[in-house]
Protein backbone atom coordinates (compact mmCIF):
# COMPACT_ATOMS: atom_id res chain seq x y z
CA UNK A 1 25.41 -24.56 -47.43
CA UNK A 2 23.01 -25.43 -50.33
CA UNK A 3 20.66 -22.64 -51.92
CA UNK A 4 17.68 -23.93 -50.42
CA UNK A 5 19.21 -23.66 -46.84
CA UNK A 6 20.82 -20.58 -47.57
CA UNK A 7 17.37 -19.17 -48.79
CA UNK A 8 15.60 -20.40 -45.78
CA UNK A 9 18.01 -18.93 -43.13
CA UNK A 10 17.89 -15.13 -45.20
CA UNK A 11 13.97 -15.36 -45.30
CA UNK A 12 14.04 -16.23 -41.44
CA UNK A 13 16.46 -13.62 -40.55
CA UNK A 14 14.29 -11.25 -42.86
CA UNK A 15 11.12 -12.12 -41.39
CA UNK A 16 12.96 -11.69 -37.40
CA UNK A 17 14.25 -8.69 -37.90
CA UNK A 18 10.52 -6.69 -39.35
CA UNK A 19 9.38 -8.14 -36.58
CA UNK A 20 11.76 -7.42 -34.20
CA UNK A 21 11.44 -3.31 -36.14
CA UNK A 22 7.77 -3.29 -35.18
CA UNK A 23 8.56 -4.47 -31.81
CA UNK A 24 10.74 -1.32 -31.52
CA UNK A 25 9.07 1.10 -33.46
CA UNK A 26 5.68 0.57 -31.23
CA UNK A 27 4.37 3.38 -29.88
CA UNK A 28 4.33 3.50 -25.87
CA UNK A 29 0.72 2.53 -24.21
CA UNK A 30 -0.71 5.37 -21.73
CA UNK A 31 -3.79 3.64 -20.37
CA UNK A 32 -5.86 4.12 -16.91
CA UNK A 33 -8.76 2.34 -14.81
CA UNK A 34 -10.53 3.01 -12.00
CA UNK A 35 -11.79 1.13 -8.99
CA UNK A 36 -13.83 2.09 -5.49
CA UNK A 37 -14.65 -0.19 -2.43
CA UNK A 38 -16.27 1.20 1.12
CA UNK A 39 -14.02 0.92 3.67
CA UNK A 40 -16.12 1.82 6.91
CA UNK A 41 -15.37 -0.07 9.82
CA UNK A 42 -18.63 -2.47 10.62
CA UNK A 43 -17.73 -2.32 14.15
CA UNK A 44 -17.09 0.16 16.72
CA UNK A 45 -13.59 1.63 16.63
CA UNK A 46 -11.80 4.31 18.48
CA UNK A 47 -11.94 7.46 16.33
CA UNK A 48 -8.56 9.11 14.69
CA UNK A 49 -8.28 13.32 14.70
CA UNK A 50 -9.02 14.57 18.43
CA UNK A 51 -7.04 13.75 21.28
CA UNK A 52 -10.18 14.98 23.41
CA UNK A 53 -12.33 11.63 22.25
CA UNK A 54 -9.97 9.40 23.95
CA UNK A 55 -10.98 5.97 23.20
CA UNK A 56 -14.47 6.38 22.67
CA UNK A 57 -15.50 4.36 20.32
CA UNK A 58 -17.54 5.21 17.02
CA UNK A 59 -21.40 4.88 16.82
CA UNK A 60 -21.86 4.68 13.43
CA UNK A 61 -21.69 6.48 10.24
CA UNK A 62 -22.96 9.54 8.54
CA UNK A 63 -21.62 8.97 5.02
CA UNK A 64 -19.56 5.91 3.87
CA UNK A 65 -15.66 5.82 3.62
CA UNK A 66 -14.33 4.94 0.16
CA UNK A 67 -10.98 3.88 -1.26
CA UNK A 68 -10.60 5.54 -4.48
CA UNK A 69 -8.01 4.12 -7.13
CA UNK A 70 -6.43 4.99 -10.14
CA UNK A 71 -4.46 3.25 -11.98
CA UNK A 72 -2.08 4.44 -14.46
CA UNK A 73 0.11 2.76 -16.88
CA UNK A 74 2.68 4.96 -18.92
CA UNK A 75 4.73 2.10 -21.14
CA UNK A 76 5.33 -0.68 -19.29
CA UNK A 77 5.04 0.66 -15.72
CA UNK A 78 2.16 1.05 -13.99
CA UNK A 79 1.16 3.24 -10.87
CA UNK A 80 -1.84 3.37 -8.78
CA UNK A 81 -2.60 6.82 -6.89
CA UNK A 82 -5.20 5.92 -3.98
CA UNK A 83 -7.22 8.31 -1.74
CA UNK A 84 -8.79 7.36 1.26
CA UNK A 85 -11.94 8.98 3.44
CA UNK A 86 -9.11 8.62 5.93
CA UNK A 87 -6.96 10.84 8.67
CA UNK A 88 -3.93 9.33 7.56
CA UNK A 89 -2.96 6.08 5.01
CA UNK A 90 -2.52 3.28 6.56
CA UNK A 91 0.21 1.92 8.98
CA UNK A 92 4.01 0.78 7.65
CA UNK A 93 2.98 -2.92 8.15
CA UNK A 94 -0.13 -2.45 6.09
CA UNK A 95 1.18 -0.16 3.76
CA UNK A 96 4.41 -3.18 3.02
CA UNK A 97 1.45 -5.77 2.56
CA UNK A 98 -0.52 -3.56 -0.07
CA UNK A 99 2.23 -3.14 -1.92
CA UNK A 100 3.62 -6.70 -2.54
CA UNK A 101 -0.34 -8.14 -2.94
CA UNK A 102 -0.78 -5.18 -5.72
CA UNK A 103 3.08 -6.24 -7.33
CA UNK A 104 2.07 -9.95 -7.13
CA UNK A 105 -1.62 -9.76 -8.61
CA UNK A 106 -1.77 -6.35 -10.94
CA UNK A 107 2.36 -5.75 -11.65
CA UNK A 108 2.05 -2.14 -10.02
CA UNK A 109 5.05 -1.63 -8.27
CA UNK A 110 4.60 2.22 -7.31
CA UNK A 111 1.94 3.80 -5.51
CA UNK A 112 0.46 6.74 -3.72
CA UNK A 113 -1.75 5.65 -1.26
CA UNK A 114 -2.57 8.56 1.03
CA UNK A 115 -5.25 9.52 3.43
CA UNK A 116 -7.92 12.59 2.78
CA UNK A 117 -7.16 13.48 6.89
CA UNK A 118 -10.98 13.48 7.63
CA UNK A 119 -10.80 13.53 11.11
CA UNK A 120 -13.75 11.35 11.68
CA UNK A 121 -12.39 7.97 10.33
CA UNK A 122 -11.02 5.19 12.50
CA UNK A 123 -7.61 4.79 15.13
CA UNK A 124 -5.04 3.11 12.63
CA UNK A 125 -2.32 3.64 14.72
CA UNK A 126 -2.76 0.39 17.15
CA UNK A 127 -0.89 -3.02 16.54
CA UNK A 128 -1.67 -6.78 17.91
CA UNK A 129 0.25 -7.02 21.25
CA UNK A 130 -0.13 -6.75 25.07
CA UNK A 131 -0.73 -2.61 25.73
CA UNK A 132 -1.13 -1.64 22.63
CA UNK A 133 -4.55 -2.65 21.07
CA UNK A 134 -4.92 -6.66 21.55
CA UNK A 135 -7.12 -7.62 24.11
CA UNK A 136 -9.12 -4.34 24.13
CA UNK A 137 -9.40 -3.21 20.63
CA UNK A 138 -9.57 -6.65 18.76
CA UNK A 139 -12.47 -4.64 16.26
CA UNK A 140 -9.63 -2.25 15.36
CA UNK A 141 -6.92 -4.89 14.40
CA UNK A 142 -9.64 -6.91 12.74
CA UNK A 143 -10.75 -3.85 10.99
CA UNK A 144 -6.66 -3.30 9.44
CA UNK A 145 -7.03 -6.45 8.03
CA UNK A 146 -10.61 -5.24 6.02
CA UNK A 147 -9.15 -1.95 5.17
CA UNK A 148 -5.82 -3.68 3.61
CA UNK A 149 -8.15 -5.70 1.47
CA UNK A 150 -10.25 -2.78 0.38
CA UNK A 151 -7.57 -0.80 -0.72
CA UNK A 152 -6.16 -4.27 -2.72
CA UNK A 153 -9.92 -4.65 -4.52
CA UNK A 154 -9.99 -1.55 -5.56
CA UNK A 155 -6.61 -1.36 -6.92
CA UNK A 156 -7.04 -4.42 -8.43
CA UNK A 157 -9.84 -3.39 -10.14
CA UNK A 158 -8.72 -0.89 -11.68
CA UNK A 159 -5.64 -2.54 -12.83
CA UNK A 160 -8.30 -4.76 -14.27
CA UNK A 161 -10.29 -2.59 -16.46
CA UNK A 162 -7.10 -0.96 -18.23
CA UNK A 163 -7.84 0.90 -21.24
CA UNK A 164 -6.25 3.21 -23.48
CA UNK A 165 -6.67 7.04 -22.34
CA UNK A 166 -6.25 10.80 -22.70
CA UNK A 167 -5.22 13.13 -20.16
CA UNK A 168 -5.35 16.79 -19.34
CA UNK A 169 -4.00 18.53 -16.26
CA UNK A 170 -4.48 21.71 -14.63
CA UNK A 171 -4.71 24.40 -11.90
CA UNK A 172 -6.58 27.65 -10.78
CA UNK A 173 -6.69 29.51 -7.60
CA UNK A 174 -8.98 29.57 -5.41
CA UNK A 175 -9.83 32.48 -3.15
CA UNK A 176 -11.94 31.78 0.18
CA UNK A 177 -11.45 28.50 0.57
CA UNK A 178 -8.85 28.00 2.59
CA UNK A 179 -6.60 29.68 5.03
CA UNK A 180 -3.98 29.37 7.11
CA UNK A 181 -4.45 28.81 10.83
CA UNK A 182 -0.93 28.45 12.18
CA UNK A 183 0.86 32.33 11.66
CA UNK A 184 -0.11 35.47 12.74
CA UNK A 185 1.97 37.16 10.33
CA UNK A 186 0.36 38.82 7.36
CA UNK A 187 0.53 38.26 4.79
CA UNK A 188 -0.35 34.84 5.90
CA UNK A 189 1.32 32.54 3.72
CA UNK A 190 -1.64 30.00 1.74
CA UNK A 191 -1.25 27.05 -0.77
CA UNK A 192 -4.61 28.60 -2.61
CA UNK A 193 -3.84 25.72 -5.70
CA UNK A 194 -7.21 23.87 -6.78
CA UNK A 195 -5.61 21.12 -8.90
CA UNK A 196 -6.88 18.53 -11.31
CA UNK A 197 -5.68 15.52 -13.41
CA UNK A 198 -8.56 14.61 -15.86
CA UNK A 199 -8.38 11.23 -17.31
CA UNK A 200 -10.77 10.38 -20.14
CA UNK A 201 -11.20 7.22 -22.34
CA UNK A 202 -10.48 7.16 -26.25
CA UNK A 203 -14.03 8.72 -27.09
CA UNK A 204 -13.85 11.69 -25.03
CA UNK A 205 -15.86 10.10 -21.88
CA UNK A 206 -14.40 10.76 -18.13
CA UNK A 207 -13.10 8.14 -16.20
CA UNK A 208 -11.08 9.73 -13.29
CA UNK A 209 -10.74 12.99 -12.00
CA UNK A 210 -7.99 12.87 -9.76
CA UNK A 211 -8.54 16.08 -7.22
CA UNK A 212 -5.80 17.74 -5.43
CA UNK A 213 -6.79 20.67 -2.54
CA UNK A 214 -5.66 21.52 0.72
CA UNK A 215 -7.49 22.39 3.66
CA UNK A 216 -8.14 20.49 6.95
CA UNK A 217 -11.67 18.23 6.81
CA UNK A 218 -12.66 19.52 10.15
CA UNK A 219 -15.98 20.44 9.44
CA UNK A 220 -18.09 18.56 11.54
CA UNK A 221 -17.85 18.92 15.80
CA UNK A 222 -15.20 17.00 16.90
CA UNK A 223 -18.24 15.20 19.52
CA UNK A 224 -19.41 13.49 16.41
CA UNK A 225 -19.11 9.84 17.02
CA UNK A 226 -19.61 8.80 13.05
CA UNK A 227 -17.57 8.40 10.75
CA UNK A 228 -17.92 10.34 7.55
CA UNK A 229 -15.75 11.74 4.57
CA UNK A 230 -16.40 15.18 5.84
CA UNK A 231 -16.17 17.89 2.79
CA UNK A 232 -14.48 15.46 0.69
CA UNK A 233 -17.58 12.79 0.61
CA UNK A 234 -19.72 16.08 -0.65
CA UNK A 235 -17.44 17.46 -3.44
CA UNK A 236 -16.45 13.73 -4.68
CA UNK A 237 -20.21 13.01 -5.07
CA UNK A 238 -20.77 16.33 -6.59
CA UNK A 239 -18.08 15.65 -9.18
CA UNK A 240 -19.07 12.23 -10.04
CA UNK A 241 -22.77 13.24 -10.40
CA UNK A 242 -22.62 15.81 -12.26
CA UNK A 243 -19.57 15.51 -14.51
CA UNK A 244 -19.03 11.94 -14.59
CA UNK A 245 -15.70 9.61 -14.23
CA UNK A 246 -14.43 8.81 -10.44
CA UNK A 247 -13.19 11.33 -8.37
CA UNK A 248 -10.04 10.54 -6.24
CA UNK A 249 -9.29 13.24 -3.27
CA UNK A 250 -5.81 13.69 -2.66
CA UNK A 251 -4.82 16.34 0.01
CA UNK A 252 -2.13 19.14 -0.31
CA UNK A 253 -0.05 20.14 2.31
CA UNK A 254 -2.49 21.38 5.10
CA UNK A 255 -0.67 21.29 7.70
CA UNK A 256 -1.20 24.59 9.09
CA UNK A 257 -4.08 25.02 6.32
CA UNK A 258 -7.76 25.04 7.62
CA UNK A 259 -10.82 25.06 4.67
CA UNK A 260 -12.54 28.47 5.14
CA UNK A 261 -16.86 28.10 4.68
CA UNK A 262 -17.48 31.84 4.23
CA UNK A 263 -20.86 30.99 2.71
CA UNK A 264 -21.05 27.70 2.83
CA UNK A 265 -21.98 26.86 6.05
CA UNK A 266 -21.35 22.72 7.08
CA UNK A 267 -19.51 20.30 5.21
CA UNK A 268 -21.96 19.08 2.64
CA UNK A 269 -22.48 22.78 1.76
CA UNK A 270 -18.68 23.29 1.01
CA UNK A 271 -18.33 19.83 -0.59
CA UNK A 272 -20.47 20.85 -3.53
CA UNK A 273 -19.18 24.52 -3.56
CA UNK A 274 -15.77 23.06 -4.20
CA UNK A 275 -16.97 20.23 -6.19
CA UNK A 276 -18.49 22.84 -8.81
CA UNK A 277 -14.89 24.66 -8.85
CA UNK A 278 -13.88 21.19 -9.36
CA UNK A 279 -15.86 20.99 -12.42
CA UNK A 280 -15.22 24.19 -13.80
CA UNK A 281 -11.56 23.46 -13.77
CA UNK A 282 -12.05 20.32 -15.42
CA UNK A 283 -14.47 21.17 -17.93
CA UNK A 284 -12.23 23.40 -19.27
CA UNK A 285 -9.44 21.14 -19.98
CA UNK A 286 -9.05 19.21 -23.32
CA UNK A 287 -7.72 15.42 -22.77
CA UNK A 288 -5.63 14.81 -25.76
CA UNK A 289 -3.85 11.43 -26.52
CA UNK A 290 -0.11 10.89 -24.53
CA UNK A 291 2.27 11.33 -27.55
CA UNK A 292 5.25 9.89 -25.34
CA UNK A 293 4.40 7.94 -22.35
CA UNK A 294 6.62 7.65 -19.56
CA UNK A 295 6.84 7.10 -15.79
CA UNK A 296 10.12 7.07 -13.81
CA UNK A 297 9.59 7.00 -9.98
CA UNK A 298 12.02 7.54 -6.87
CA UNK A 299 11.58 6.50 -3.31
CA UNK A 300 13.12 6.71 0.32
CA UNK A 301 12.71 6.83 3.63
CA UNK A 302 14.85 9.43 5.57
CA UNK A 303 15.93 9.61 9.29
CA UNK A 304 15.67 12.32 11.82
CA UNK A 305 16.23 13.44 14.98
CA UNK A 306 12.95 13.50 17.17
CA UNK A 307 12.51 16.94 19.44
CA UNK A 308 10.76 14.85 22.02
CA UNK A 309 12.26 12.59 24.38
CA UNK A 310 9.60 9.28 24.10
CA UNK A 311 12.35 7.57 26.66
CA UNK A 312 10.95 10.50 29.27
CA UNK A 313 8.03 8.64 31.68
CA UNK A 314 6.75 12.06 31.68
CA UNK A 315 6.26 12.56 28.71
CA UNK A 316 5.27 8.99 28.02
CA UNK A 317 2.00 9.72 30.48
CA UNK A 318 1.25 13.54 29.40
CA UNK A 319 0.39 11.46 25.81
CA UNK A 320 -1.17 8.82 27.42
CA UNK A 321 -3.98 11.55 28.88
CA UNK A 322 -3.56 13.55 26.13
CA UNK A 323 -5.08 10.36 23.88
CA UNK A 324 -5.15 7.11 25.44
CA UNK A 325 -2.72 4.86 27.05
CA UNK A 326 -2.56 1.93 24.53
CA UNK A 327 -1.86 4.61 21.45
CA UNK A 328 1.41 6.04 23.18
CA UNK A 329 3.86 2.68 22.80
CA UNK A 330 2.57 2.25 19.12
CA UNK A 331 4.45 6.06 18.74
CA UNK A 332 7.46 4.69 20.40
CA UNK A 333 8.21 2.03 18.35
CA UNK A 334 7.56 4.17 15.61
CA UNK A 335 9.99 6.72 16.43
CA UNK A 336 12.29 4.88 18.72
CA UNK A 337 15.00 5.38 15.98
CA UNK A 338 14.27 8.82 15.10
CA UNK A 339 11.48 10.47 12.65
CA UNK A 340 11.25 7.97 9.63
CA UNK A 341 9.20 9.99 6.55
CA UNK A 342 8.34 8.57 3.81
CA UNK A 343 9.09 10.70 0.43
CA UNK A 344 8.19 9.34 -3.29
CA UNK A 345 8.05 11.33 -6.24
CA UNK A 346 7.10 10.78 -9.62
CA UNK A 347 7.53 12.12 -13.05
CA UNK A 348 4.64 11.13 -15.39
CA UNK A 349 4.90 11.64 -19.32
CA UNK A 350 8.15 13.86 -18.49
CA UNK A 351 6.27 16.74 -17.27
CA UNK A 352 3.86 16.28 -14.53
CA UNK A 353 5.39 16.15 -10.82
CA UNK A 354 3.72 13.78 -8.09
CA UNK A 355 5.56 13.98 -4.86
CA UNK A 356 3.54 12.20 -1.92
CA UNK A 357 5.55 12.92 1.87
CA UNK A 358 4.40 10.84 4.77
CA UNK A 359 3.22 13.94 7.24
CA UNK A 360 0.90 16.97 7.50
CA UNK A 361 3.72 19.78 6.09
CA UNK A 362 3.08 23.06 6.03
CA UNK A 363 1.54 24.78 3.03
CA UNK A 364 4.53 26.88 1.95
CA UNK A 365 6.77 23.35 1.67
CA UNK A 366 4.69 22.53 -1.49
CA UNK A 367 4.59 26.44 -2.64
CA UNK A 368 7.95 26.99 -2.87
CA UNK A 369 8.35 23.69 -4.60
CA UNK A 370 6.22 24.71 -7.01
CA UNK A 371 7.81 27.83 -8.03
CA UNK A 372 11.06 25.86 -7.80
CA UNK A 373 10.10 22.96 -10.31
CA UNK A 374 10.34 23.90 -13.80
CA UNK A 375 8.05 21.17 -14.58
CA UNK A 376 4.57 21.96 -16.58
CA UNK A 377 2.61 21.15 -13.17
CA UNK A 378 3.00 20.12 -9.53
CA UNK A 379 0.40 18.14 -7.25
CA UNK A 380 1.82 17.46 -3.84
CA UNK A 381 0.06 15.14 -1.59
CA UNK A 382 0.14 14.50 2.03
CA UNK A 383 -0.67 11.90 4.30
CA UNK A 384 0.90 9.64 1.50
CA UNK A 385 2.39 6.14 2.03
CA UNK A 386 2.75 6.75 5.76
CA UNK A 387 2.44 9.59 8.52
CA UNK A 388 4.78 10.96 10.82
CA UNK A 389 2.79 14.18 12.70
CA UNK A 390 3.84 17.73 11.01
CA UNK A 391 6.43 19.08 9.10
CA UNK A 392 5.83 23.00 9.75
CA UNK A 393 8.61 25.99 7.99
CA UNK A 394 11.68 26.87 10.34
CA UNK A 395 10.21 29.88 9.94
CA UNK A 396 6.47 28.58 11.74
CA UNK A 397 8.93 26.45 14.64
CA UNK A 398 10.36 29.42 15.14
CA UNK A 399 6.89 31.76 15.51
CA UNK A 400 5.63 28.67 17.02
CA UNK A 401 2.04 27.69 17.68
CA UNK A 402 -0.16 24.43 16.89
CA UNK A 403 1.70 22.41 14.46
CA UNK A 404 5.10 24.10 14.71
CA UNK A 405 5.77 23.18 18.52
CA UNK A 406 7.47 19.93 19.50
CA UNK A 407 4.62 18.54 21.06
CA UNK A 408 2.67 17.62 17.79
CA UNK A 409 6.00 17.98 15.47
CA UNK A 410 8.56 16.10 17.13
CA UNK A 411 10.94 15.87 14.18
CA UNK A 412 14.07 18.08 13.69
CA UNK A 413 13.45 21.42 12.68
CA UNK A 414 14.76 21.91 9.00
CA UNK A 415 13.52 18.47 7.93
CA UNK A 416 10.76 19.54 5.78
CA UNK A 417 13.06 21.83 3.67
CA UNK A 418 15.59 18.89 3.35
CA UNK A 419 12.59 16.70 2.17
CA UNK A 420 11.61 19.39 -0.43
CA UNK A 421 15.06 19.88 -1.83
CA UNK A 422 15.35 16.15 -2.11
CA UNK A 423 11.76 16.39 -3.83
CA UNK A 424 13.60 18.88 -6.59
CA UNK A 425 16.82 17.29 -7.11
CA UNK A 426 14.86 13.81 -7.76
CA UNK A 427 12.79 16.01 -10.27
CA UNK A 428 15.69 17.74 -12.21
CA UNK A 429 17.71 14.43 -12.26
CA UNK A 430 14.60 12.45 -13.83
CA UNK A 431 14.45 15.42 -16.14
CA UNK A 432 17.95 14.82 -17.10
CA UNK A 433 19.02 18.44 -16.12
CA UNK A 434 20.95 16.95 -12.79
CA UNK A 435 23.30 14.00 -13.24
């Protein structure tokens, strides 16, 4: 090799390797965006939350449903926590379609896409076939397809407007706000958390306020043919008016957990009452910059046994009453091979805990997972990336009473404990304290 070649190669090698250094020595991005569409149903659609409506259909709305993204990207991964003015999130079907539309435009391949459980938002439980929703509910099927792309747009967009970002997180209890409507055994066991991620851009200006409470949106009569984001519209609006950034609702485990007005008498009244909590809590935090980005994310589905026979004709009519007829096979098919929940857990920046479950559980599942996780902070959420009914303590099946019995919690008892365990072994192994 002559000098001149021999020259050339070191100063190429030279110049590769620097660059190849910087490439290394780069510091991890942490950046976030936000994004919102409406996702009220134009048409009338059966209603989701009381059995006693039947199929009546909705007559409009009082206050718009949203779809309220954040997106999050911690190095290279990205993940996009979603809450919807919803009873539940959205079916498996839709929930599959979401997902590989949000991998295949925006590169998120985790999510959290869970429902507020207002119960005055639409059926999402019906499917396109003979019996169960086509033919008689074509505005309901029509209106899965609208919802699926509302959820997409607004994840989308705030994949879209990605910027760099601080955080803060943190927690404070609240006392007479909630309470628990399941045991008569006092002390009545309560999940009294009021938690918040704040998310602010480089110059100290919010952008998200993600907003994690639990209590039961029930506020408004259950003979209320409108949709509306109950509680959850009020506080979100309160939030975003008068502290800025986009609020995102995420429910806790309410399961047995019903919002308590004391004072604040209707929905819109407790919306801002918890709304200026809200603030409180988040004024007082201090977004800094993410020194070490990171995201690492587990998910599963599980299998149980199911308490109630669906095979039984019986029972198969005492539903159909109960609700109406073309709901009932839609359940079946759903739990004709067992109780299939949905678990996903997160750890973000190697210290804050997200673990969604598919299912109303019972407030002392995410309490003593809490105290269990020695992780800087918790937020469980519920209703998340699926439902399957309730999840109450073997301690509540065996006291009994709505949400513990078989009839509205038809999976095993014990499940929900398995489900949390799982929860803190995926926690301590992502912490590297559990090979």
């Amino acid at each position: 090799m002559n000098v001149r070649k021999y020259y050339a190669l070191f100063f190429t090698l030279f110049f590769a390797s620097c660059i190849w250094l910087q490439a290394e020595e780069a510091p991890a991005v942490f950046k976030a965006g936000v994004g919102k569409r409406d996702i009220t149903p134009k048409e009338p659609v059966p209603m989701w939350g009381y059995g006693a409506r039947h199929a009546a259909l909705s007559t409009g709305a009082t206050d718009p449903l949203y779809a309220s993204a954040v997106v999050i990207q911690a190095g290279d991964k990205k993940l996009a926590i979603v809450g919807l003015d919803l009873g539940r999130s959205p079916a498996e079907k839709t929930i599959q379609n979401i997902r590989t539309r949000i991998k295949e435009k925006a590169g998120i391949e985790y999510s959290f896409i869970a429902g507020s459980h207002s119960h005055h938002g639409p059926v999402l439980e019906l499917s396109d076939e003979e019996g169960k929703g086509k033919g008689k509910f074509d505005a309901a099927l029509r209106y899965y397809k609208e919802l699926e792309d509302g959820i997409v747009a607004a994840i989308v967009e705030a994949d879209s407007k990605l910027a760099p970002a601080k955080m803060a997180t943190g927690v404070t209890k609240l006392d007479g706000f909630n309470r628990n409507r399941q045991t008569k055994i006092e002390p009545k066991s309560a999940d009294r958390d009021l938690g918040v991620i704040r998310i602010d851009d480089v110059n100290g200006k919010p952008m998200a306020v993600i907003v994690n409470f639990t209590g039961h949106p029930t506020m408004i009569s259950a003979g209320v043919l409108q949709f509306s984001a109950d509680f959850v519209g009020a506080m979100k609006a309160t939030v975003e008016k008068e502290f800025g950034g986009q609020a995102i609702f995420m429910q806790g485990a309410a399961g047995d957990m019903s919002v308590n007005a004391g004072e604040n008498k209707g929905h819109e009244a407790f919306g801002k009452a918890l709304g200026a909590e809200v603030i409180k809590l988040a004024s007082s935090l201090k977004p800094e910059e993410v020194a070490r980005p990171s995201l690492k994310v587990k998910e599963d589905r599980f299998k149980f046994n199911s308490r109630t026979d669906w095979s039984n004709p019986a029972i198969k009519a005492a539903y159909g009453m109960a609700f109406f007829p073309e709901l009932i096979p839609n359940f079946m098919d759903e739990y004709s091979e067992g109780i299939r929940p949905r678990l996903t857990v997160a750890l973000l920046n190697g210290e804050i805990a997200l673990v969604g479950a598919s299912g109303e559980f019972f407030c002392n599942h995410a309490v003593r997972l809490k105290e269990r996780a020695r992780v800087k902070q918790v937020f469980f959420f519920g209703y998340c990336n699926g439902y399957h009914q309730y999840f109450p303590t073997i301690e509540a099946v065996a006291e009994g009473g709505y949400g513990a019995d078989a009839q509205v919690s038809p999976v095993e008892v014990g499940a929900g404990e398995k489900l949390m365990n799982t929860s803190l072994t995926w926690i301590y192994q992502m912490l590297g304290k559990i090979k």
